[in-house]
Protein backbone atom coordinates (compact mmCIF):
# COMPACT_ATOMS: atom_id res chain seq x y z
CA UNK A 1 33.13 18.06 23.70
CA UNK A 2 31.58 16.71 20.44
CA UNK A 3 28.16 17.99 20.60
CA UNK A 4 25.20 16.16 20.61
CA UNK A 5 21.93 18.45 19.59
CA UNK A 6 19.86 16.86 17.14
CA UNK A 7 19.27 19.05 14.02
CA UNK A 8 20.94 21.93 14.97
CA UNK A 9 24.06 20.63 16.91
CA UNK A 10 26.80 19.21 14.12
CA UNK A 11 23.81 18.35 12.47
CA UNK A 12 26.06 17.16 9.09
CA UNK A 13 28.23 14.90 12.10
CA UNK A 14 25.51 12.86 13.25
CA UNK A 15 23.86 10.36 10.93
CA UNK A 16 21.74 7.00 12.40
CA UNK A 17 23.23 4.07 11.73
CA UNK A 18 27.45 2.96 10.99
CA UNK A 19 28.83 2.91 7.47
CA UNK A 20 32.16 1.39 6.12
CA UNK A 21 33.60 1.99 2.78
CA UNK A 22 37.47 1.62 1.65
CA UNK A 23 38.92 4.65 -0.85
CA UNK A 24 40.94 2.95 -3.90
CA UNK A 25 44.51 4.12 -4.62
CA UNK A 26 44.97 6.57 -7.36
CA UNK A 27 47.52 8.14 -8.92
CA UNK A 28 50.23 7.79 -6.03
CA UNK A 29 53.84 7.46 -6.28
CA UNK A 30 54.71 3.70 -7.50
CA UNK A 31 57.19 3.76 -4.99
CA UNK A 32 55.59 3.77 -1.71
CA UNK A 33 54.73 0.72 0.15
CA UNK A 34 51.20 -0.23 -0.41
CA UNK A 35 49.02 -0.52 3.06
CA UNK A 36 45.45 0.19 4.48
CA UNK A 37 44.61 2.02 7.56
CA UNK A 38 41.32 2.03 9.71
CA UNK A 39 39.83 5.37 10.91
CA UNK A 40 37.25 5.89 12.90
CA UNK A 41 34.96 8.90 12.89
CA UNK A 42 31.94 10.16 14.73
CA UNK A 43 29.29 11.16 11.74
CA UNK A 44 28.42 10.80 8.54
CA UNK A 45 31.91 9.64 6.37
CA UNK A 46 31.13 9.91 2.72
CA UNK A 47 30.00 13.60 2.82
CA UNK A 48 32.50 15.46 5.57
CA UNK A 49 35.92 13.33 5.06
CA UNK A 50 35.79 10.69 1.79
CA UNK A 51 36.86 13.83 -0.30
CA UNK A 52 40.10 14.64 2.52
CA UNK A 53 40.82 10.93 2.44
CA UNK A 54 40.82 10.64 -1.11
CA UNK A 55 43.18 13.29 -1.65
CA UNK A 56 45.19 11.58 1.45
CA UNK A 57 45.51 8.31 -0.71
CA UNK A 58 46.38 10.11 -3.49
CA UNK A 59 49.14 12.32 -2.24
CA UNK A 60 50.62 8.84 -0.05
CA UNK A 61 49.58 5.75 -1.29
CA UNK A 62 48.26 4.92 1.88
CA UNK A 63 44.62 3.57 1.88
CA UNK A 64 42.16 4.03 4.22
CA UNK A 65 39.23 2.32 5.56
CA UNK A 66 36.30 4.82 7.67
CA UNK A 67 34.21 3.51 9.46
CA UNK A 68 31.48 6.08 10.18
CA UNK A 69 29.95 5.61 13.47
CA UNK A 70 26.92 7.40 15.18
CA UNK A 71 28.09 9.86 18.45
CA UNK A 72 25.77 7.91 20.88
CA UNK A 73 27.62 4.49 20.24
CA UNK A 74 31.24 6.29 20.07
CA UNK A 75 32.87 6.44 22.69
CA UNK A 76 31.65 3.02 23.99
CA UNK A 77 33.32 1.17 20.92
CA UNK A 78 36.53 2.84 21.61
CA UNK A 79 37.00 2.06 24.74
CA UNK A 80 36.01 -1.40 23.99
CA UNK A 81 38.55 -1.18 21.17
CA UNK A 82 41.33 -0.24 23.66
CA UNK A 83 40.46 -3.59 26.02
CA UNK A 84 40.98 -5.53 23.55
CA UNK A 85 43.99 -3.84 21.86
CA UNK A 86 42.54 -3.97 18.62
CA UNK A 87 40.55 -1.26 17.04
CA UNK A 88 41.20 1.46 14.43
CA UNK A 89 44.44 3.30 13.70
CA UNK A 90 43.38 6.67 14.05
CA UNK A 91 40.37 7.82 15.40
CA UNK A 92 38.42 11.43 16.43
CA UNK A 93 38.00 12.27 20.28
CA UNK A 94 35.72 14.40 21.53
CA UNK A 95 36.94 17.62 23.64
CA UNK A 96 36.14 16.28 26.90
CA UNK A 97 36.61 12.68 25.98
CA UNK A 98 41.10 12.97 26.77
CA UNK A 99 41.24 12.28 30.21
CA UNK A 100 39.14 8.76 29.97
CA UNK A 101 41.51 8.41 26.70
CA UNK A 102 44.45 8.51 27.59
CA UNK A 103 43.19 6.65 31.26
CA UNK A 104 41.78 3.69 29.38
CA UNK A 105 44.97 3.57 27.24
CA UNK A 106 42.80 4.21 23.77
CA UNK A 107 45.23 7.03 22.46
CA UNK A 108 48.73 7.32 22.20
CA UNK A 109 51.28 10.06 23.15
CA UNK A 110 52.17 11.62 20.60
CA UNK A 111 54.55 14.62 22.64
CA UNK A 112 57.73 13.52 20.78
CA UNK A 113 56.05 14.29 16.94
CA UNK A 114 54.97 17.51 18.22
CA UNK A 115 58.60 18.65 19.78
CA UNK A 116 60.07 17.64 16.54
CA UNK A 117 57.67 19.10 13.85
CA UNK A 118 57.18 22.40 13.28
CA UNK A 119 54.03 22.37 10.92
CA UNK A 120 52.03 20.96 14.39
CA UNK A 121 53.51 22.90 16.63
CA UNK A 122 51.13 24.08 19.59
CA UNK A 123 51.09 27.73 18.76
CA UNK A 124 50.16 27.13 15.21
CA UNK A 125 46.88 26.28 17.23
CA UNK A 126 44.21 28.03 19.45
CA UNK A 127 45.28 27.57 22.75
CA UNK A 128 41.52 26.82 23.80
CA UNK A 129 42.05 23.79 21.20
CA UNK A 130 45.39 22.90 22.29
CA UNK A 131 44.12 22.38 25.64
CA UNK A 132 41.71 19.28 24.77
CA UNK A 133 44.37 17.59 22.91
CA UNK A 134 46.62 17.19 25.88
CA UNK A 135 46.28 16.02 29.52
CA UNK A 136 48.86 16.15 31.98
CA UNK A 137 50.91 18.09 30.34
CA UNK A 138 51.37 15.41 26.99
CA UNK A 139 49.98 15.41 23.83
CA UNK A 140 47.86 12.86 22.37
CA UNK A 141 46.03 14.08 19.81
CA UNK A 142 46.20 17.53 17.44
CA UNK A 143 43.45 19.93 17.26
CA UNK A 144 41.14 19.23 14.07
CA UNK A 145 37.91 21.34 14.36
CA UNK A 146 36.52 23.87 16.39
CA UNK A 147 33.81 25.15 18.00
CA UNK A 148 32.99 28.28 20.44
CA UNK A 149 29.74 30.16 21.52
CA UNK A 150 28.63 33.46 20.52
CA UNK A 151 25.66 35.72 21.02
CA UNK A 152 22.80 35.59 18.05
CA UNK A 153 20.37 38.63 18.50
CA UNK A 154 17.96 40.08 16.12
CA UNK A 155 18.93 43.74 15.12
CA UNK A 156 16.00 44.63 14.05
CA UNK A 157 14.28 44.40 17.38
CA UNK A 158 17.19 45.44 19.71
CA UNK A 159 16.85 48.49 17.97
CA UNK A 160 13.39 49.21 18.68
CA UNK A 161 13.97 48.73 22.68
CA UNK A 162 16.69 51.30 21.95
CA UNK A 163 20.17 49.27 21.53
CA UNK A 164 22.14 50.09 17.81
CA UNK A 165 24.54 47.20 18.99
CA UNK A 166 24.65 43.93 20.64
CA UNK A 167 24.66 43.98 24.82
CA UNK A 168 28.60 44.19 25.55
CA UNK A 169 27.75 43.26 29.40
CA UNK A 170 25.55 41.32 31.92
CA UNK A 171 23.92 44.22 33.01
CA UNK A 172 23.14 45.69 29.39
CA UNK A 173 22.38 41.51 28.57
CA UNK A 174 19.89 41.57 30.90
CA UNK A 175 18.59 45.28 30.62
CA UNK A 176 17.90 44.42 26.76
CA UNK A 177 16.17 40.98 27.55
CA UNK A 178 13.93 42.66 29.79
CA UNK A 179 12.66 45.26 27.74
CA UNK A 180 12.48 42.91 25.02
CA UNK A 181 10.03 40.74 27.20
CA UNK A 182 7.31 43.29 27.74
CA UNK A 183 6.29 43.10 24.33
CA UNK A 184 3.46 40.61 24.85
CA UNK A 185 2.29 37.35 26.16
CA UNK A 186 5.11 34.70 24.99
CA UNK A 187 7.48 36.85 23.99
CA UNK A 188 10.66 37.05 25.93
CA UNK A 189 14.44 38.52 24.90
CA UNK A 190 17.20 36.05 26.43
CA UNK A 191 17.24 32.14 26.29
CA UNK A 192 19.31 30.76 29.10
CA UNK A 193 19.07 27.16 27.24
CA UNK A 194 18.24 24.52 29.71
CA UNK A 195 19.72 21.83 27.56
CA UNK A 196 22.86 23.06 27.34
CA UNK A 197 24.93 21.42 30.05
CA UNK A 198 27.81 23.98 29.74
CA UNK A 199 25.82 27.09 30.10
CA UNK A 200 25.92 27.61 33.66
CA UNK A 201 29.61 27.21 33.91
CA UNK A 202 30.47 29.58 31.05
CA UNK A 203 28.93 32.52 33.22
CA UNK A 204 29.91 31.12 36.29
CA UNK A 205 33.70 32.01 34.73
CA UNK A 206 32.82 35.22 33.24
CA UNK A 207 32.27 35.67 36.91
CA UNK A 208 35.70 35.00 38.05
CA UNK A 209 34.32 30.94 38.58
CA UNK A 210 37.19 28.24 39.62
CA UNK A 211 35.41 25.17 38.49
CA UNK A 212 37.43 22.55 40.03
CA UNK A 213 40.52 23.23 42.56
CA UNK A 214 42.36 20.74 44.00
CA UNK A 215 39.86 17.70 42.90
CA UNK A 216 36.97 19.31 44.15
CA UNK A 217 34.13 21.27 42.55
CA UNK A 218 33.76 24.86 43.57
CA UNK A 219 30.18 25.03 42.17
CA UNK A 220 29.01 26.26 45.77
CA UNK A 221 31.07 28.91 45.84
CA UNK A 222 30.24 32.97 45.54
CA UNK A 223 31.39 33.53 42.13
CA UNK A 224 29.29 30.64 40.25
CA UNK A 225 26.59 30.82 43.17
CA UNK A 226 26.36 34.74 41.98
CA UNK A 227 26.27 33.81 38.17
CA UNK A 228 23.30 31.16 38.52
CA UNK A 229 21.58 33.89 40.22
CA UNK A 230 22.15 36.19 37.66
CA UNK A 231 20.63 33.62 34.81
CA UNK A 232 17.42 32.86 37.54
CA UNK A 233 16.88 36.38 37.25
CA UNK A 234 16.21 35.92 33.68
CA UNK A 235 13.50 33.73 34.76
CA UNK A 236 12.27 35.00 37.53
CA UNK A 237 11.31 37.37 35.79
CA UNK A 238 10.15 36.77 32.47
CA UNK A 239 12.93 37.92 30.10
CA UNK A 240 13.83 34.03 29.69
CA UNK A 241 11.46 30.68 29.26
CA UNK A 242 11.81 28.21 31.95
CA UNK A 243 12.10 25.57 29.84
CA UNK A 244 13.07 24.37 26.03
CA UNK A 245 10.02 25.91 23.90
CA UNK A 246 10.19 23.16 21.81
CA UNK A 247 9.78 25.47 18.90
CA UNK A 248 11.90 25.77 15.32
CA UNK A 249 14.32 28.20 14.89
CA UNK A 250 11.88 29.91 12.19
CA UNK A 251 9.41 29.98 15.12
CA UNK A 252 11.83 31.16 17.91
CA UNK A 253 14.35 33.32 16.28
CA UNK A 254 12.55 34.45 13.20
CA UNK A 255 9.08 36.29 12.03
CA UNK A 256 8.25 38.37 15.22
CA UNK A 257 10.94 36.99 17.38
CA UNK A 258 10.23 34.87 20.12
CA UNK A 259 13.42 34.58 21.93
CA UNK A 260 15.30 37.17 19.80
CA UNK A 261 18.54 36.35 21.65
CA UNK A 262 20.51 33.01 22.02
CA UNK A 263 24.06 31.90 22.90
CA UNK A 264 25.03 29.05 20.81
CA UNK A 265 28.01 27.43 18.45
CA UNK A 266 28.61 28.38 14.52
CA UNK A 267 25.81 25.25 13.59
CA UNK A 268 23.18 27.43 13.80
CA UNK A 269 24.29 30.02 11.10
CA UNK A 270 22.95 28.25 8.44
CA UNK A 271 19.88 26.88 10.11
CA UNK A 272 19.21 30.95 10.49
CA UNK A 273 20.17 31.51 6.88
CA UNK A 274 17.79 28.63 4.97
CA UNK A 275 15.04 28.19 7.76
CA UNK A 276 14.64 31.49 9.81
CA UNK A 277 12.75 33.67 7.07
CA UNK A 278 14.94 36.40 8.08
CA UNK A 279 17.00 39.23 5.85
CA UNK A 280 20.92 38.91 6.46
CA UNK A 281 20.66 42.83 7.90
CA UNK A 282 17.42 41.75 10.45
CA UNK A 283 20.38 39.37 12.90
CA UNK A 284 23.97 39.63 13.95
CA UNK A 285 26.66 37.53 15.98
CA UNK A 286 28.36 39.08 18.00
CA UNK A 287 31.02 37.79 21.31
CA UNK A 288 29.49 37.08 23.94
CA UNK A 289 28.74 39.97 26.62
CA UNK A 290 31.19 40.38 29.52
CA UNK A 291 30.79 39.52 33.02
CA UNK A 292 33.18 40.83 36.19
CA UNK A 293 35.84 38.73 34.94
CA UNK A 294 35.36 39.14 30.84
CA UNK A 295 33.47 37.36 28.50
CA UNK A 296 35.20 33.23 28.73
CA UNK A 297 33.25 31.18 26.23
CA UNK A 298 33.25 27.29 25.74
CA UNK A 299 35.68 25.78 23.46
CA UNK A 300 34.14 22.46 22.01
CA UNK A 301 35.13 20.35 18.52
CA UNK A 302 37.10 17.35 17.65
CA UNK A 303 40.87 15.85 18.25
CA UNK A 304 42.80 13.68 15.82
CA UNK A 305 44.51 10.78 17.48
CA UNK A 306 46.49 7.78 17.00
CA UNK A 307 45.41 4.50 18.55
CA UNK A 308 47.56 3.17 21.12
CA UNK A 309 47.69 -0.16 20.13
CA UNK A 310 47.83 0.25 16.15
CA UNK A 311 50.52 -1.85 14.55
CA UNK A 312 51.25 0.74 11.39
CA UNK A 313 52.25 4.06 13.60
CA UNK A 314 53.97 5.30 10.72
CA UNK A 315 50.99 5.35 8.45
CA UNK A 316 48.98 6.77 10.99
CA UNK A 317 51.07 9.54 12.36
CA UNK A 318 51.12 10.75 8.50
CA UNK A 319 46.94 10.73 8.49
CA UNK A 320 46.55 12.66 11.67
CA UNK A 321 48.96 15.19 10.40
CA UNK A 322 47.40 15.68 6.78
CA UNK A 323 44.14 15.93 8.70
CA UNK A 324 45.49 18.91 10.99
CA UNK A 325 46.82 20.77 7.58
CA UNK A 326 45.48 24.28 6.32
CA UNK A 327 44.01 22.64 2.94
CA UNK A 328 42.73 19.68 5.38
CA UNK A 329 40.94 21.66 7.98
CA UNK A 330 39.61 24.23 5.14
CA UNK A 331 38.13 21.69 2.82
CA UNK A 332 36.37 19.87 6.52
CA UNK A 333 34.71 23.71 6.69
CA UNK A 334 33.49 23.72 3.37
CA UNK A 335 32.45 20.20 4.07
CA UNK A 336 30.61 20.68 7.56
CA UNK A 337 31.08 24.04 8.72
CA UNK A 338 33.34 22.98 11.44
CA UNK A 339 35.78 25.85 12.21
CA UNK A 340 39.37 25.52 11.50
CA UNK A 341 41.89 25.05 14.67
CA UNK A 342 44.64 26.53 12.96
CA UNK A 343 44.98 30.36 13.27
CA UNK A 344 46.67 30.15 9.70
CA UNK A 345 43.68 29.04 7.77
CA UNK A 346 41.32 32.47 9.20
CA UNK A 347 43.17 33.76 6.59
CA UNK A 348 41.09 32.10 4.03
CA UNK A 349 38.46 33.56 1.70
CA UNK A 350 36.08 31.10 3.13
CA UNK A 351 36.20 32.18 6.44
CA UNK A 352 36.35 36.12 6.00
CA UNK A 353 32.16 36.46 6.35
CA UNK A 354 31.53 39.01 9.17
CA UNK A 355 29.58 37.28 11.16
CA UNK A 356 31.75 34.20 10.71
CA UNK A 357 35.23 36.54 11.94
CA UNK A 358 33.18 36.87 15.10
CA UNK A 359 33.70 33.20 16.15
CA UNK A 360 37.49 33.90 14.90
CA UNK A 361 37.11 36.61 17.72
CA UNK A 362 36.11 35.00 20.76
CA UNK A 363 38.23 31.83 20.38
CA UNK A 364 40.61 34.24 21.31
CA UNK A 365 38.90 33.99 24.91
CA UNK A 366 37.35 30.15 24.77
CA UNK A 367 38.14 27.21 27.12
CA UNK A 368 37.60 23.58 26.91
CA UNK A 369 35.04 22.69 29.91
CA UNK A 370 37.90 20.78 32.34
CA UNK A 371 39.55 17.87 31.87
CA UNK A 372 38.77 15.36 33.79
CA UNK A 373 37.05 12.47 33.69
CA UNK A 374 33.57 12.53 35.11
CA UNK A 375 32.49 16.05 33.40
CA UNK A 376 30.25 14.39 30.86
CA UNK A 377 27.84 13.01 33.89
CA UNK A 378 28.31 16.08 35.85
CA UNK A 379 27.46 18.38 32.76
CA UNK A 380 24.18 16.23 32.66
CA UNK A 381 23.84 16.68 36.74
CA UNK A 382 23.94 20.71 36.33
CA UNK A 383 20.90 20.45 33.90
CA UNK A 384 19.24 18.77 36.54
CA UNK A 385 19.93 21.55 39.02
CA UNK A 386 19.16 24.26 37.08
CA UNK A 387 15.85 22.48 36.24
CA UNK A 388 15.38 22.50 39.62
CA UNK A 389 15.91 25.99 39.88
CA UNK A 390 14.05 27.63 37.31
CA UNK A 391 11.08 25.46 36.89
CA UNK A 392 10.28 24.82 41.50
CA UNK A 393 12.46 27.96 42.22
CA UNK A 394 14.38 26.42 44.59
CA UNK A 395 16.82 28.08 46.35
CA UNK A 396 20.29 28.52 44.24
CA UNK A 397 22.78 28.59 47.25
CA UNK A 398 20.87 25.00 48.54
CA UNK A 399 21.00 23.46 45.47
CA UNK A 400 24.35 24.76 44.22
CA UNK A 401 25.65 23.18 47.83
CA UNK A 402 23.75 19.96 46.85
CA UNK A 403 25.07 19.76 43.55
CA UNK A 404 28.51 20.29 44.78
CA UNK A 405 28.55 17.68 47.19
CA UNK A 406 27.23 15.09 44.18
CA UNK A 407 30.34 15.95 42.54
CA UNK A 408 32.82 15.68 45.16
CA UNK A 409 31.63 12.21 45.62
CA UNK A 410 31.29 11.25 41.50
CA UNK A 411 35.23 12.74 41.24
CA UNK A 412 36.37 10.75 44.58
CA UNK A 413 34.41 7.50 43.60
């Protein structure tokens, strides 16, 4: 999925209103057929992608008009777009976002240009990445950005509860948050974020977790029942908050730290470098600790497609490939610090930061959330349980069951 957090989620993606500007041809090669393209992206146009574009122009003659429009109207204007058969030429779809894609007609199949070209073959990709950009087994899209969760925890502090590295499992996880915790009123060690509506289901696969067999949530079974009791436990007993704190990250994760660990996406390394008050040796990333069944993370970011309806394929298949090149993806990192899908461009000066080689890590073990239709609404559903959970302690096996049983009848509607 394309994430949503205000300021710290893909802060640089999200902007408040739509903007439209067309890049001019320059210096192109007289000989290629002049013609303009629309794209649509989710964000903010004339910082992340004008530069790409421009160079895109430039190298094909091809002109292209963005039109920059906010997340929370997205996905409605595409599918609009694909009713009436007339929308952009290429567009960006959000990891979770294929199945009603390709179901509502919006993107084409694209299988045959990925058989036949090389330079976008799958396994030039991460698979986790791969994965969003097909459903079915076809391809209708190619894997632009990328984003995966790792563990943020203070160093400084860990070490004075007696760790000299990160927690490496549940039990050290929650071993470390604990002792953490008794250092006075309001201080605690682990957030299990309550806003996140992926967070239960990560564990709940580190635990060996099935999320949905056969069309029908497993969310009530022993291995995800299991892992929400393991995050209650957090707070039960004090090592977590209940709920959001509400507080900035200088407040949470810097000065005396808060909530000195936190499981979240690449976004937040700069918010930690310019807002957090803290020395680069005081925190560390690190992959995320490992449950029964190892330590699965969520794979989140953004496809590049080809609208099913557009009337200049040719044009468009050439964007969607430029955007999915080395230089492409590498100058959209510099531009937003959205991660690279190809493998090939980790190679890259940019990218060879410690802490940043950490993400380059665990999307070695990340997975899209699955595909399938409803998981937006049933992402927002688990946040309801859990709230349940933590903040009336309810029991877990009742309201797992409960929440189950909503899904089964939101997939079979």
């Amino acid at each position: 999925m394309i994430s949503k957090k205000s300021i710290t989620m893909m802060g640089t993606l999200v902007i408040a209103g739509s903007s439209l500007f067309v890049l001019p041809v320059t210096n192109y090669n007289a000989s290629a057929k002049s013609e303009t393209i629309n794209f649509w992206y989710g964000g903010d146009g004339d910082k992340d992608i004008k530069p790409i574009i421009k160079s895109f122009t430039k190298k094909t003659g091809i002109k292209v008009t963005i039109q920059s429009i906010p997340w929370s109207q997205y996905n409605d204007k595409l599918l609009t777009a694909a009713a009436s058969k007339s929308g952009p030429d290429v567009l960006v779809v959000g990891t979770t976002e294929m199945p009603n894609m390709v179901s509502s007609k919006t993107v084409m199949n694209i299988s045959k240009y990925v058989k036949k070209d090389k330079s976008i073959n799958p396994s030039n990709f991460f698979e986790g990445s791969v994965n969003t950009a097909k459903y079915s087994g076809k391809y209708y899209a190619l894997p632009w950005y990328v984003e995966t969760r790792v563990l943020y925890y203070r160093k400084d502090l860990l070490k004075k509860v007696g760790y000299k590295h990160a927690p490496k499992t549940w039990s050290q996880l929650y071993k470390a948050a604990l002792k953490l915790s008794k250092r006075g009123s309001g201080m605690y060690g682990f957030n299990v974020d309550a806003s996140e509506p992926t967070f239960g289901f990560m564990f709940a696969r580190q635990n060996g977790a099935t999320l949905i067999k056969n069309g029908k949530a497993q969310f009530d079974k022993k291995p995800m029942v299991s892992a929400i009791n393991y995050l209650h436990k957090f707070v039960k007993n004090g090592a977590s908050p209940k709920q959001d704190l509400k507080l900035t990250i200088g407040q949470s994760f810097g000065g005396n730290g808060k909530v000195p660990m936190f499981i979240s996406g690449p976004w937040m390394m700069s918010s930690i470098e310019s807002d957090s008050g803290l020395k680069d040796s005081q925190w560390g990333v690190a992959q995320l600790p490992s449950g029964k069944d190892g330590n699965t993370s969520n794979t989140g970011g953004g496809d590049i497609a080809v609208f099913n309806y557009t009337k200049k394929k040719a044009a468009s298949i050439k964007l969607m490939k430029f955007l999915s090149t080395k230089t492409s993806q590498l100058e959209y990192y510099k531009n937003s610090d959205s991660m690279p899908t190809l493998k090939s461009a980790w190679t890259d000066k940019s990218l060879s930061n410690s802490k940043i080689q950490v993400f380059r890590k665990q999307l070695n073990n990340s997975e899209p959330m699955p595909l399938i239709k409803q998981w937006d609404e049933i992402g927002t559903n688990y946040l309801q349980a859990w709230q349940e959970i933590a903040l009336k302690n309810s029991s877990v096996k009742k309201t797992m069951t409960s929440f189950t049983q909503q899904t089964n009848k939101l997939i079979n509607k």
